[in-house]
C-alpha atoms as a PDB file:
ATOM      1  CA  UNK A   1     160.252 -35.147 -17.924  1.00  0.00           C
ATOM      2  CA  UNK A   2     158.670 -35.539 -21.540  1.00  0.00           C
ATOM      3  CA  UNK A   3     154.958 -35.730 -21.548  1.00  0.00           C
ATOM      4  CA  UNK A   4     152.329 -38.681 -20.732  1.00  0.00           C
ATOM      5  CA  UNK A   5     151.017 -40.164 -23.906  1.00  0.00           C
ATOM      6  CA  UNK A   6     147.687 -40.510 -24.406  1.00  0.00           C
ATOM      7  CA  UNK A   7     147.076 -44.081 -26.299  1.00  0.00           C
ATOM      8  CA  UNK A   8     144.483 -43.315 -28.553  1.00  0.00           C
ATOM      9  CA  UNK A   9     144.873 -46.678 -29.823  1.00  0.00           C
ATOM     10  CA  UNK A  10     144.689 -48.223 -26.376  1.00  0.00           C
ATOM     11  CA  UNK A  11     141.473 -46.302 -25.395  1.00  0.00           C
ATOM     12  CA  UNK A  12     139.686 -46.525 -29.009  1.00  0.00           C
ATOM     13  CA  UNK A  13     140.123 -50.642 -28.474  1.00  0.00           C
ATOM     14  CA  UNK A  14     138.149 -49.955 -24.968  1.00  0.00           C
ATOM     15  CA  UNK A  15     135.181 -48.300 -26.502  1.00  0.00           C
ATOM     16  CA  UNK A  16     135.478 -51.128 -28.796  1.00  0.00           C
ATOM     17  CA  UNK A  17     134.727 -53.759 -26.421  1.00  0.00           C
ATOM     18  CA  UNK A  18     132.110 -51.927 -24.900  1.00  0.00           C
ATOM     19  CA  UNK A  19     130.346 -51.265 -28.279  1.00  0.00           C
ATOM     20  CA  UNK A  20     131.049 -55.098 -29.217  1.00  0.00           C
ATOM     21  CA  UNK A  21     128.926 -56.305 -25.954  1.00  0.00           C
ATOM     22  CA  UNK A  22     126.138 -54.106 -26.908  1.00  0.00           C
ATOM     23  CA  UNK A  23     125.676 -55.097 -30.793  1.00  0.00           C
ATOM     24  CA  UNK A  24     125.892 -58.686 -28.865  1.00  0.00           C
ATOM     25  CA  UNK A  25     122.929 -57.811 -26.618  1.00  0.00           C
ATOM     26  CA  UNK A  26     120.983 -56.567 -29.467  1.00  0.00           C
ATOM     27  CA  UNK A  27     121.844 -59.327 -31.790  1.00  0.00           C
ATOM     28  CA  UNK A  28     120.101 -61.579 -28.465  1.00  0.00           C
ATOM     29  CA  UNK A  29     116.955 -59.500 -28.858  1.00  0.00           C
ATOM     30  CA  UNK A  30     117.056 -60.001 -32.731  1.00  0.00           C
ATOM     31  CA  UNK A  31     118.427 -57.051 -33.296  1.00  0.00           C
ATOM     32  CA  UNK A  32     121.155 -56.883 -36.441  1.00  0.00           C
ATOM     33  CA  UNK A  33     122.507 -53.082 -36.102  1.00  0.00           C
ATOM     34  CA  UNK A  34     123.443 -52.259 -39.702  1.00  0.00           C
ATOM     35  CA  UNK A  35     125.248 -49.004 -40.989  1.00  0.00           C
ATOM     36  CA  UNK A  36     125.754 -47.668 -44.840  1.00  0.00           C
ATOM     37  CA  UNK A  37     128.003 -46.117 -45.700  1.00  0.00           C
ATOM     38  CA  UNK A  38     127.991 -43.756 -49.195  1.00  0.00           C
ATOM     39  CA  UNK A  39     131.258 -42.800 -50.891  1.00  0.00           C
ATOM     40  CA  UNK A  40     130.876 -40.500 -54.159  1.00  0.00           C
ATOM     41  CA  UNK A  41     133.613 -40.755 -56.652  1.00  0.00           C
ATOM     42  CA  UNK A  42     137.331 -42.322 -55.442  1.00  0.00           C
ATOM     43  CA  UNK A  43     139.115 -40.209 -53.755  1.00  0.00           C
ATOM     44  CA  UNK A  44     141.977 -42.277 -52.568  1.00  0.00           C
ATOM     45  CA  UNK A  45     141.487 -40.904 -49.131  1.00  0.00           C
ATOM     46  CA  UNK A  46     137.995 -41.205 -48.804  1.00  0.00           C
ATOM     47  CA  UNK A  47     138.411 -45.036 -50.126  1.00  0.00           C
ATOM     48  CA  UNK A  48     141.014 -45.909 -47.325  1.00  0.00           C
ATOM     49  CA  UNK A  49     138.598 -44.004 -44.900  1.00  0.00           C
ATOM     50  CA  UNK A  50     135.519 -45.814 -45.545  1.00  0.00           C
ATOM     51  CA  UNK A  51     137.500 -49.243 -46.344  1.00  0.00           C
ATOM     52  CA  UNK A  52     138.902 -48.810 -42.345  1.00  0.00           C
ATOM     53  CA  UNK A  53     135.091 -48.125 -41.303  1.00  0.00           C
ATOM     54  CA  UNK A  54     133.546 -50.922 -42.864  1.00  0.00           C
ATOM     55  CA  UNK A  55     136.352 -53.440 -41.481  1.00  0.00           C
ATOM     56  CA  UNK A  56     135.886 -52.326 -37.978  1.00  0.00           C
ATOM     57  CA  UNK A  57     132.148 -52.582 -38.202  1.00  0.00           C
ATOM     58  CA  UNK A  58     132.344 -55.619 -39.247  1.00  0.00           C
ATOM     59  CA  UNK A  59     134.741 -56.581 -36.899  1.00  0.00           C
ATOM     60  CA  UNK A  60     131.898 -55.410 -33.744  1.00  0.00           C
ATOM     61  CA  UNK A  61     129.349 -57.748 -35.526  1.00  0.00           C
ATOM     62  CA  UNK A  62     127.649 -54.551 -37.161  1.00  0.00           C
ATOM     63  CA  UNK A  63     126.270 -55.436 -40.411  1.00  0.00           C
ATOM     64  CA  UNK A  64     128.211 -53.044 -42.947  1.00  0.00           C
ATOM     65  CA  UNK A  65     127.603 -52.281 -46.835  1.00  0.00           C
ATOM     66  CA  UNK A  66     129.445 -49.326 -48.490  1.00  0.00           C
ATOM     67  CA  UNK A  67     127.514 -47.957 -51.986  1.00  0.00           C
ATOM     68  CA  UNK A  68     129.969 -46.205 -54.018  1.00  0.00           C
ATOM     69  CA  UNK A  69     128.476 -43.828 -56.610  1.00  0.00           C
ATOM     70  CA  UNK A  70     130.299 -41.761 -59.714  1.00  0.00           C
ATOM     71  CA  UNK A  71     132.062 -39.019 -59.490  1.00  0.00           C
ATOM     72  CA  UNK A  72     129.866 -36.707 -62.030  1.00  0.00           C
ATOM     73  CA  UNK A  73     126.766 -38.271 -59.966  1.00  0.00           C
ATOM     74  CA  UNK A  74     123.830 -35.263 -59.635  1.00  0.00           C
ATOM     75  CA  UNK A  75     122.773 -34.553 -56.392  1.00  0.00           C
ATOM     76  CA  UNK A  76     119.477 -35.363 -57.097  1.00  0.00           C
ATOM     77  CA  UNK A  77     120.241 -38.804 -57.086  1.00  0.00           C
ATOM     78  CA  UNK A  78     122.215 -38.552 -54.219  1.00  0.00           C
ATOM     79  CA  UNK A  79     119.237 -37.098 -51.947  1.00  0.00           C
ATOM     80  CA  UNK A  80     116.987 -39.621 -53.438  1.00  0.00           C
ATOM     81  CA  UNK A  81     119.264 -42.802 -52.264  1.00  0.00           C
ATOM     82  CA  UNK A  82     119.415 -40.772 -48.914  1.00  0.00           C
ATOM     83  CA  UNK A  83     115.918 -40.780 -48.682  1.00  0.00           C
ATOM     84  CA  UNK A  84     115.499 -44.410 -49.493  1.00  0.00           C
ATOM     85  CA  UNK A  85     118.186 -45.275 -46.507  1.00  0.00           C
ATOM     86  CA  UNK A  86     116.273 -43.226 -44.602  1.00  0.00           C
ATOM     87  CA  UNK A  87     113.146 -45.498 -45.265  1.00  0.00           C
ATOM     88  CA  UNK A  88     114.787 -48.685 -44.757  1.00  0.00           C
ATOM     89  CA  UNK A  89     114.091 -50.049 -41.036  1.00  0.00           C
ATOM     90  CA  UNK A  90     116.700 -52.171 -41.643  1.00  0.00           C
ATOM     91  CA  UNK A  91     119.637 -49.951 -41.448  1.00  0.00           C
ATOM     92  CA  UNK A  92     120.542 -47.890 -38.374  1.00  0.00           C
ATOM     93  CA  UNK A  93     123.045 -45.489 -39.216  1.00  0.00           C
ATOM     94  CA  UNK A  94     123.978 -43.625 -42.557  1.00  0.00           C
ATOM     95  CA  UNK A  95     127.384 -42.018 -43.248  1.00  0.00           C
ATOM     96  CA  UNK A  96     128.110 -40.059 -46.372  1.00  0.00           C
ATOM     97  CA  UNK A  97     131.538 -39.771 -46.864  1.00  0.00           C
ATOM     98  CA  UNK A  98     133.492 -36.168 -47.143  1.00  0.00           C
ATOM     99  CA  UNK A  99     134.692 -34.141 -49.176  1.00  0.00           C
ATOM    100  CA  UNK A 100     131.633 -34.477 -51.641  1.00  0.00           C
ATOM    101  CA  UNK A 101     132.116 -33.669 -55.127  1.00  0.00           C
ATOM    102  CA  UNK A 102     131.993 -29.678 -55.818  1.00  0.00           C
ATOM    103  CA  UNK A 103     128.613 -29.852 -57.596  1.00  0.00           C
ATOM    104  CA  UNK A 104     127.126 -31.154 -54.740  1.00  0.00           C
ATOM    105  CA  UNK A 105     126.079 -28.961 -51.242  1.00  0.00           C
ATOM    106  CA  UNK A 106     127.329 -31.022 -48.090  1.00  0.00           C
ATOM    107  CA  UNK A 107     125.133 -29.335 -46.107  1.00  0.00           C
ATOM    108  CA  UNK A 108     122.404 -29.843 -47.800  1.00  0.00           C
ATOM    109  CA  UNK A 109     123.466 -33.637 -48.066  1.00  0.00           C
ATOM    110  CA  UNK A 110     124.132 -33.847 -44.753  1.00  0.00           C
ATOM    111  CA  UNK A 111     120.395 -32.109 -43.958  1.00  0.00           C
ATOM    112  CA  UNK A 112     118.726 -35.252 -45.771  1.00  0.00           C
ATOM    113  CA  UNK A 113     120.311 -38.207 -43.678  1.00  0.00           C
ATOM    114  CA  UNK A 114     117.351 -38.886 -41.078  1.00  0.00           C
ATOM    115  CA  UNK A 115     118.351 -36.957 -37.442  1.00  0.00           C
ATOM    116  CA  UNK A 116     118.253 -40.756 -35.913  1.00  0.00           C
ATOM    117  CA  UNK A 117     120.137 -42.077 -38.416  1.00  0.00           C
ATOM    118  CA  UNK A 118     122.888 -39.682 -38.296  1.00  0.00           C
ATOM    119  CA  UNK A 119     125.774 -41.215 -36.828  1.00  0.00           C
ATOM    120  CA  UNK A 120     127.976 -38.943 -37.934  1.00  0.00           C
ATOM    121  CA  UNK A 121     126.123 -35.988 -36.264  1.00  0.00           C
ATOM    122  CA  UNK A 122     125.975 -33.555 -38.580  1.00  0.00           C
ATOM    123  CA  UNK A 123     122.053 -32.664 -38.721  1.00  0.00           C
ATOM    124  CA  UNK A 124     121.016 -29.430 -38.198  1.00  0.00           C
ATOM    125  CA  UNK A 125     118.788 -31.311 -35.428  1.00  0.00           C
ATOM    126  CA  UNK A 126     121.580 -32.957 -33.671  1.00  0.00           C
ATOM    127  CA  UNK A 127     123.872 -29.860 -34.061  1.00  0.00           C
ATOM    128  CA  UNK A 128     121.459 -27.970 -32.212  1.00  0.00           C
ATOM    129  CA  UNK A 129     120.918 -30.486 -29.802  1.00  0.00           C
ATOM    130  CA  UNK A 130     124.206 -30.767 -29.102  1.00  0.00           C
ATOM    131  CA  UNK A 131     124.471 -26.626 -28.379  1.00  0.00           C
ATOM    132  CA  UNK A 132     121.634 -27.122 -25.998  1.00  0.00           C
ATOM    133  CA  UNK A 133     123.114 -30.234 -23.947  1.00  0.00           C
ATOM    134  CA  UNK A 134     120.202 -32.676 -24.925  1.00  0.00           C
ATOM    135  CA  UNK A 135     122.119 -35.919 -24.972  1.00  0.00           C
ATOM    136  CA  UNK A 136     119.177 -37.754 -27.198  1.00  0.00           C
ATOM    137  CA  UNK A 137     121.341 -36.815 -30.423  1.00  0.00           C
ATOM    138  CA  UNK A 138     124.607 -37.636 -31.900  1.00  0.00           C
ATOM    139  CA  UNK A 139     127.658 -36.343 -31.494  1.00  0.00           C
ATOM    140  CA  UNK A 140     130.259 -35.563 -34.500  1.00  0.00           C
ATOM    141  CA  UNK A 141     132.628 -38.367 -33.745  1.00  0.00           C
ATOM    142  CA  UNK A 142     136.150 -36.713 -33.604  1.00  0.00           C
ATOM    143  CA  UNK A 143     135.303 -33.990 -31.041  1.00  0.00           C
ATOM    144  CA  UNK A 144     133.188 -36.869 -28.741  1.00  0.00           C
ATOM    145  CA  UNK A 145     136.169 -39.074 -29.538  1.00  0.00           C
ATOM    146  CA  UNK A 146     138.486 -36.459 -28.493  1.00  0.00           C
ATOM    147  CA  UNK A 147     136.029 -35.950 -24.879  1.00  0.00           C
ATOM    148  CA  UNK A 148     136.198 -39.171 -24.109  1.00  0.00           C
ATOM    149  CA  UNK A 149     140.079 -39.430 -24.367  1.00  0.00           C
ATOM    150  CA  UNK A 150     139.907 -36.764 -21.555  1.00  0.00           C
ATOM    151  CA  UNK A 151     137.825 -38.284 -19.752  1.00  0.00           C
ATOM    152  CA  UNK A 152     139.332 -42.056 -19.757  1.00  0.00           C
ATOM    153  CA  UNK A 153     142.620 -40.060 -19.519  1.00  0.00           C
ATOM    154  CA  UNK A 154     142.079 -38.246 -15.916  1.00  0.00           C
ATOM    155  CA  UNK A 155     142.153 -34.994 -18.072  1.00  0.00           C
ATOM    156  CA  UNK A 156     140.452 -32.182 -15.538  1.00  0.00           C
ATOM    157  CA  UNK A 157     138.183 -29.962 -17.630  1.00  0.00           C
ATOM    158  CA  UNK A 158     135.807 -28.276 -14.969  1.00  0.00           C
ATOM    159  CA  UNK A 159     137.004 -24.630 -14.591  1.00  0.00           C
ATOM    160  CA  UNK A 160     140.307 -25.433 -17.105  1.00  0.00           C
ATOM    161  CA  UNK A 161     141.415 -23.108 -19.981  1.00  0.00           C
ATOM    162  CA  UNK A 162     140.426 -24.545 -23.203  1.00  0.00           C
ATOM    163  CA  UNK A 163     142.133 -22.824 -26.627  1.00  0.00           C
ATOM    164  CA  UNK A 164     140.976 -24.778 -29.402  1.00  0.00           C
ATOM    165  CA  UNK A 165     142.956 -24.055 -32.845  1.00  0.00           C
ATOM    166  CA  UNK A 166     140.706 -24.034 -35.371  1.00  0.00           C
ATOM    167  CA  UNK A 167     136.515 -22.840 -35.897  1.00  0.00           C
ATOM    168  CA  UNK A 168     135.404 -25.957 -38.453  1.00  0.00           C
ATOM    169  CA  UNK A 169     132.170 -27.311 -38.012  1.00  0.00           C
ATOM    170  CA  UNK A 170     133.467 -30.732 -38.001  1.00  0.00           C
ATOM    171  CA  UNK A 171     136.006 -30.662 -35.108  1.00  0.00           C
ATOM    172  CA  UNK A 172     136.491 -26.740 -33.881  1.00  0.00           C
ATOM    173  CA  UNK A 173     132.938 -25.503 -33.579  1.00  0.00           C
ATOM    174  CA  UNK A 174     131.295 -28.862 -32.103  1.00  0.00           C
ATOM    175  CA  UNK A 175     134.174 -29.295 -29.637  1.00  0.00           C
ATOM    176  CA  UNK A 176     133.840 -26.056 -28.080  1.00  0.00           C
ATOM    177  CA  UNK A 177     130.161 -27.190 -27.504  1.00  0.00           C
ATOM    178  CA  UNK A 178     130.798 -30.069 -26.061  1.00  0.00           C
ATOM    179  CA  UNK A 179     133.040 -28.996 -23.648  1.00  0.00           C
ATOM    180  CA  UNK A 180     131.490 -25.709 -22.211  1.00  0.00           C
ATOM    181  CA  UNK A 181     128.101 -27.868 -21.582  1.00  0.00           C
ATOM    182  CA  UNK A 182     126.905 -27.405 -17.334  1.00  0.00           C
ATOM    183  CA  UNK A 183     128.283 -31.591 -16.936  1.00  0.00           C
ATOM    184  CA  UNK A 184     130.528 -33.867 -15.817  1.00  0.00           C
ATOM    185  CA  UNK A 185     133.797 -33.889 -17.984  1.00  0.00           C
ATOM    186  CA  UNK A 186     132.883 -30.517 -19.344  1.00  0.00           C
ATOM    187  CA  UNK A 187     132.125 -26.680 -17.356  1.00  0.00           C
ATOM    188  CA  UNK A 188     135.886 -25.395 -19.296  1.00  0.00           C
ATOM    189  CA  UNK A 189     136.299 -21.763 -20.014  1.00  0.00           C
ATOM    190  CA  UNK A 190     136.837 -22.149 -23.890  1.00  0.00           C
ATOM    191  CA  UNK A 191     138.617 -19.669 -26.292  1.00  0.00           C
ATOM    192  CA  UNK A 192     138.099 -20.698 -29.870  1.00  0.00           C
ATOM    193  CA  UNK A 193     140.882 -19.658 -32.410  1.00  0.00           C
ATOM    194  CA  UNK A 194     141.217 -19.434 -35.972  1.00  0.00           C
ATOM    195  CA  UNK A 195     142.887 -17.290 -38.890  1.00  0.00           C
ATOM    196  CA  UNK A 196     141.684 -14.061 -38.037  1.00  0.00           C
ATOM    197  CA  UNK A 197     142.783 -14.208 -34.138  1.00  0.00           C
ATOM    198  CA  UNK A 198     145.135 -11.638 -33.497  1.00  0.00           C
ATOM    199  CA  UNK A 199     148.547 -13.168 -31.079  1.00  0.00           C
ATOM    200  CA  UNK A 200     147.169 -16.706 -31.242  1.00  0.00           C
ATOM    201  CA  UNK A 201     150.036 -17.693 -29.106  1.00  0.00           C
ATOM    202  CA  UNK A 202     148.897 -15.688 -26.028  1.00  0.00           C
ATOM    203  CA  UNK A 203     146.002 -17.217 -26.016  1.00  0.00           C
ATOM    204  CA  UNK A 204     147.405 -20.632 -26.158  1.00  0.00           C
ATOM    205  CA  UNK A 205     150.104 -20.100 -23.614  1.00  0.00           C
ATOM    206  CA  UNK A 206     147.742 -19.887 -21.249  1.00  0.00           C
ATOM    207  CA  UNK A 207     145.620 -22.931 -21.927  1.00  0.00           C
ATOM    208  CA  UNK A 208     145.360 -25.925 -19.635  1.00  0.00           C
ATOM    209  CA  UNK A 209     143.994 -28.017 -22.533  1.00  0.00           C
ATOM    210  CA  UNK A 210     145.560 -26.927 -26.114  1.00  0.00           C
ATOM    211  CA  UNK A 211     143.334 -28.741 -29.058  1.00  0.00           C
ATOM    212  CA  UNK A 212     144.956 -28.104 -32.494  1.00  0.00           C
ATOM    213  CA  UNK A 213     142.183 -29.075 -35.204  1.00  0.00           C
ATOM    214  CA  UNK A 214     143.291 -26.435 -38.146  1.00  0.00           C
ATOM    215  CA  UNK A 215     144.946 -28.494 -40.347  1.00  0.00           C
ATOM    216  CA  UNK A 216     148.702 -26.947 -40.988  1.00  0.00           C
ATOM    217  CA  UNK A 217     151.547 -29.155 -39.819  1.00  0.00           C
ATOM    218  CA  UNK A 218     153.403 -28.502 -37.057  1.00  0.00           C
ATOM    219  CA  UNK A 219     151.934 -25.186 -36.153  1.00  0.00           C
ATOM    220  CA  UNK A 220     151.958 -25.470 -32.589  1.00  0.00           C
ATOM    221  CA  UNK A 221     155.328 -25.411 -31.492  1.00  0.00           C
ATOM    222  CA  UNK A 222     156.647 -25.252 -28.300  1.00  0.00           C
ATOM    223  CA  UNK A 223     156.756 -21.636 -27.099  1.00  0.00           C
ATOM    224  CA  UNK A 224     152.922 -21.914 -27.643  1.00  0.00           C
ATOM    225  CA  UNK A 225     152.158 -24.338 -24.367  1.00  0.00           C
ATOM    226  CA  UNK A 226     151.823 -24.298 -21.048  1.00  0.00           C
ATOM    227  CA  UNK A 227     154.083 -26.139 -18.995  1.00  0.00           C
ATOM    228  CA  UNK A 228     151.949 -29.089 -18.312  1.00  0.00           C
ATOM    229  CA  UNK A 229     149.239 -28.584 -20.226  1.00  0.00           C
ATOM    230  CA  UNK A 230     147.106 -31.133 -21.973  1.00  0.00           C
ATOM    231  CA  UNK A 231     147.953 -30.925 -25.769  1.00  0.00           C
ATOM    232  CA  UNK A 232     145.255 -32.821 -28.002  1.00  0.00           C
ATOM    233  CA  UNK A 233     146.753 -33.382 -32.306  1.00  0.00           C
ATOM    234  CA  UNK A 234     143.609 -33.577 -34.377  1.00  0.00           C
ATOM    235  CA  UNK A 235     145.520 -32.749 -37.388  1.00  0.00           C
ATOM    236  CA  UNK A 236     146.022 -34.951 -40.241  1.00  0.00           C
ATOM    237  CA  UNK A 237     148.212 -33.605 -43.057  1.00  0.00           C
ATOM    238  CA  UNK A 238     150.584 -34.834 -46.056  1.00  0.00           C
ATOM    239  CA  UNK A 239     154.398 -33.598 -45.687  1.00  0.00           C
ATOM    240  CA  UNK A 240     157.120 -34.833 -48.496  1.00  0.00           C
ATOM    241  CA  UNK A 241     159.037 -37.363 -47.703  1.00  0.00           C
ATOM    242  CA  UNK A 242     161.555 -39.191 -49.787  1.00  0.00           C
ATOM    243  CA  UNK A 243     162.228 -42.147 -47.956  1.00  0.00           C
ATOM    244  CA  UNK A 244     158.841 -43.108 -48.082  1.00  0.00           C
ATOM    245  CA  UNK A 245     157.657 -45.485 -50.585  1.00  0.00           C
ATOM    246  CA  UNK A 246     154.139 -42.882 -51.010  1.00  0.00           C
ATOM    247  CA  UNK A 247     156.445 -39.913 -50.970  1.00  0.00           C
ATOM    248  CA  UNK A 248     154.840 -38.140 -48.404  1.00  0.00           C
ATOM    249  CA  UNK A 249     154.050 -38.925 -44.576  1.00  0.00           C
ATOM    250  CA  UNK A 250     150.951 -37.915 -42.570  1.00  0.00           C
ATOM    251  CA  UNK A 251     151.839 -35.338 -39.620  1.00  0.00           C
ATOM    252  CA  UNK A 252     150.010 -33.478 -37.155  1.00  0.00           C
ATOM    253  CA  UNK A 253     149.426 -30.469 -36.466  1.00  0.00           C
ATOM    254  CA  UNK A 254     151.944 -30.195 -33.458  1.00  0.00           C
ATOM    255  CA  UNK A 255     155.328 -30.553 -33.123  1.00  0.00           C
ATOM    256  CA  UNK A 256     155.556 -33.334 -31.600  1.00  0.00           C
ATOM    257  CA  UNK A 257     158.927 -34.473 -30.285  1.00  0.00           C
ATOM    258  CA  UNK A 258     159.367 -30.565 -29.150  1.00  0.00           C
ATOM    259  CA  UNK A 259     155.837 -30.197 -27.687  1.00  0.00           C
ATOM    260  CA  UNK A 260     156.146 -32.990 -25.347  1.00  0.00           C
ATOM    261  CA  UNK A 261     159.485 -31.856 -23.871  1.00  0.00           C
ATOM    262  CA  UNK A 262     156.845 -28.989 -22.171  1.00  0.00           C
ATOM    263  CA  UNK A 263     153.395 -30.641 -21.985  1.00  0.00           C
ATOM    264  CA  UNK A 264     152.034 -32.647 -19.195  1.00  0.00           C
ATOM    265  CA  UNK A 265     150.108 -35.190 -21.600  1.00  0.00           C
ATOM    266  CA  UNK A 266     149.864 -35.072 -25.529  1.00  0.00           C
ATOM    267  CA  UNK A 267     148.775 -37.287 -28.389  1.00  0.00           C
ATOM    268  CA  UNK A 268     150.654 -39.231 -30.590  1.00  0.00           C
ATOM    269  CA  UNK A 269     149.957 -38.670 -34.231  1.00  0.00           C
ATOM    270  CA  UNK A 270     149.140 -41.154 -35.537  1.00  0.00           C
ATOM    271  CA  UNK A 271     147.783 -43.198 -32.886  1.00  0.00           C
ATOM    272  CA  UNK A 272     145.894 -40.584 -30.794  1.00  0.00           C
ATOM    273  CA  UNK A 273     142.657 -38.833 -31.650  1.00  0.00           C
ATOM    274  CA  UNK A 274     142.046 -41.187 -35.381  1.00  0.00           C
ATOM    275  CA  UNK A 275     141.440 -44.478 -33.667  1.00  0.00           C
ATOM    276  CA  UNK A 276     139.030 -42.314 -31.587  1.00  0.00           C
ATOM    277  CA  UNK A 277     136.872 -41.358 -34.663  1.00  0.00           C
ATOM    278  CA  UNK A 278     135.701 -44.828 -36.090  1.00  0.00           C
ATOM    279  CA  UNK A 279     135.416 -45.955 -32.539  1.00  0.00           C
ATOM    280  CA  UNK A 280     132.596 -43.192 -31.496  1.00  0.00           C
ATOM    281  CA  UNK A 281     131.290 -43.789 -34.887  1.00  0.00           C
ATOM    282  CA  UNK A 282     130.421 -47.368 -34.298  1.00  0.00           C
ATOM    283  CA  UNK A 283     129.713 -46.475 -30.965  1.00  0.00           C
ATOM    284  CA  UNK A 284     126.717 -44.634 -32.216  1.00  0.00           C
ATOM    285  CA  UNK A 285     126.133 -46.753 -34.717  1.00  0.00           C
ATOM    286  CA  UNK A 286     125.016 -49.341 -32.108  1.00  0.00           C
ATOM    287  CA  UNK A 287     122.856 -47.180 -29.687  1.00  0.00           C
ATOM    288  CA  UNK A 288     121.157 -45.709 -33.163  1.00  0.00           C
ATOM    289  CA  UNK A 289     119.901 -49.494 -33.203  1.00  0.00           C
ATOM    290  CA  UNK A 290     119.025 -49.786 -29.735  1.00  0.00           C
ATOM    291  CA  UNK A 291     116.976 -46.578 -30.088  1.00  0.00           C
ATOM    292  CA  UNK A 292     115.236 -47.908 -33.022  1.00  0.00           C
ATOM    293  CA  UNK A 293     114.009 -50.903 -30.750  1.00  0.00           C
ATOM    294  CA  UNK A 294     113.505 -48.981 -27.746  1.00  0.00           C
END
């Protein structure tokens, strides 16, 4: 019997709701929750990214204003537009959109947003709070987006196998945090994979949850699950394809079609973990209001 889907979509549009009745509380206390969001140069993806971000925002009734800067901008002036975000009560959340431009550090970029403004969640601070399981910071939005399809999808993680394909600090590293925290929807046994692992597929033949978050399509294949596992597609990559009018398609990194002839549940792709992103993003969004008006 092929695999359960897991309707990103579906479950992305239930966190919407739920963030949608909050901003409304707020606005009832006067409260407008605002993000900004900060796009350097135009990278087409990075345009259709933030254009998606801003819609949905909007959307929730969360006041939303992109400032796009040039491409040869120095990152001196970059910092110094952080820090006068930062300074502004008026705004609640600050995104600057990846990649940056080469000249300019990400991390150090990423250090300047304000810890309670970073709905993103990649401060240093909230980093670390999130490897010590204090829930007063953010979460990086695709791994808690990818949690909380789990959890809304009767996924069992307490004791389970976790291999996680892939060590980046934006999905690999922060996911592995998340789910070996002493909590509800978490206490997994994780094994964290990447280039250098030697017989990757042992390792992921025995997983009861397989997340793929490397970027290389269709690298998991078949032979690499568990019979009834949980298989999770964080993967977004271009492939060639003629009939399309781009020329390319966007795949995951699983195989799909072949994958969920063995799995017990598994994301689409598209359609699974994306919707998941921008809707833990203006999830946080909101509560960084509601902090700020405690």
């Amino acid at each position: 019997m092929p695999a359960e889907i897991i309707d990103g979509t579906a479950i992305a549009e239930e966190v919407h709701r739920e963030t949608a009745a909050r901003v409304t509380a707020l606005k009832a206390r006067g409260i407008q929750p605002a993000v900004t969001f900060v796009r350097v140069g135009e990278d087409p993806a990075s345009r259709a990214y933030v254009s998606r971000k801003h819609k949905k925002a909007e959307e929730l009734g969360i006041r939303s204003d992109t400032i796009v800067l040039d491409e040869k901008t120095p990152e001196a002036e970059l910092l110094a537009l952080i820090a006068r975000l930062n300074a502004d009560p008026a705004i609640h959340g600050i995104l600057i959109q990846a990649p940056l431009p080469s000249h300019i550090r990400e991390q150090t970029v990423f250090a300047t947003v304000a810890p309670h403004k970073d709905v993103d969640g990649f401060h240093p601070v909230n980093v670390g709070k999130l490897l010590l399981g204090d829930d007063s910071g953010f979460r990086p939005c695709t791994p808690a987006g990818v949690h909380h399809l789990m959890i809304r999808s009767g996924v069992e993680t307490r004791g389970a196998e976790v291999a996680i394909v892939g060590r980046g600090n934006i999905v690999g590293k922060p996911m592995a945090a998340i789910l070996l925290q002493k909590a509800p929807h978490c206490d997994a046994t994780i094994t964290l994979l990447h280039s250098r692992s030697r017989d990757i597929p042992a390792h992921t033949r025995r997983a009861d949850i397989l997340i793929a978050a490397l970027g290389k399509a269709h690298f998991v294949t078949a032979d690499m699950v568990k019979p009834g596992a949980c298989v999770i597609d964080v993967g977004v990559n271009r492939v060639a394809d003629p009939a399309s009018p781009r020329g390319y398609r966007l795949t995951g990194d699983v195989d799909f079609e072949k994958v969920r002839a063995v799995a017990g549940k598994i994301t689409p792709n598209p359609g699974g973990v994306g919707p998941m992103t921008i809707a833990m993003l203006m999830a946080n969004t909101a509560r960084a209001a509601a902090m700020a008006h405690p």
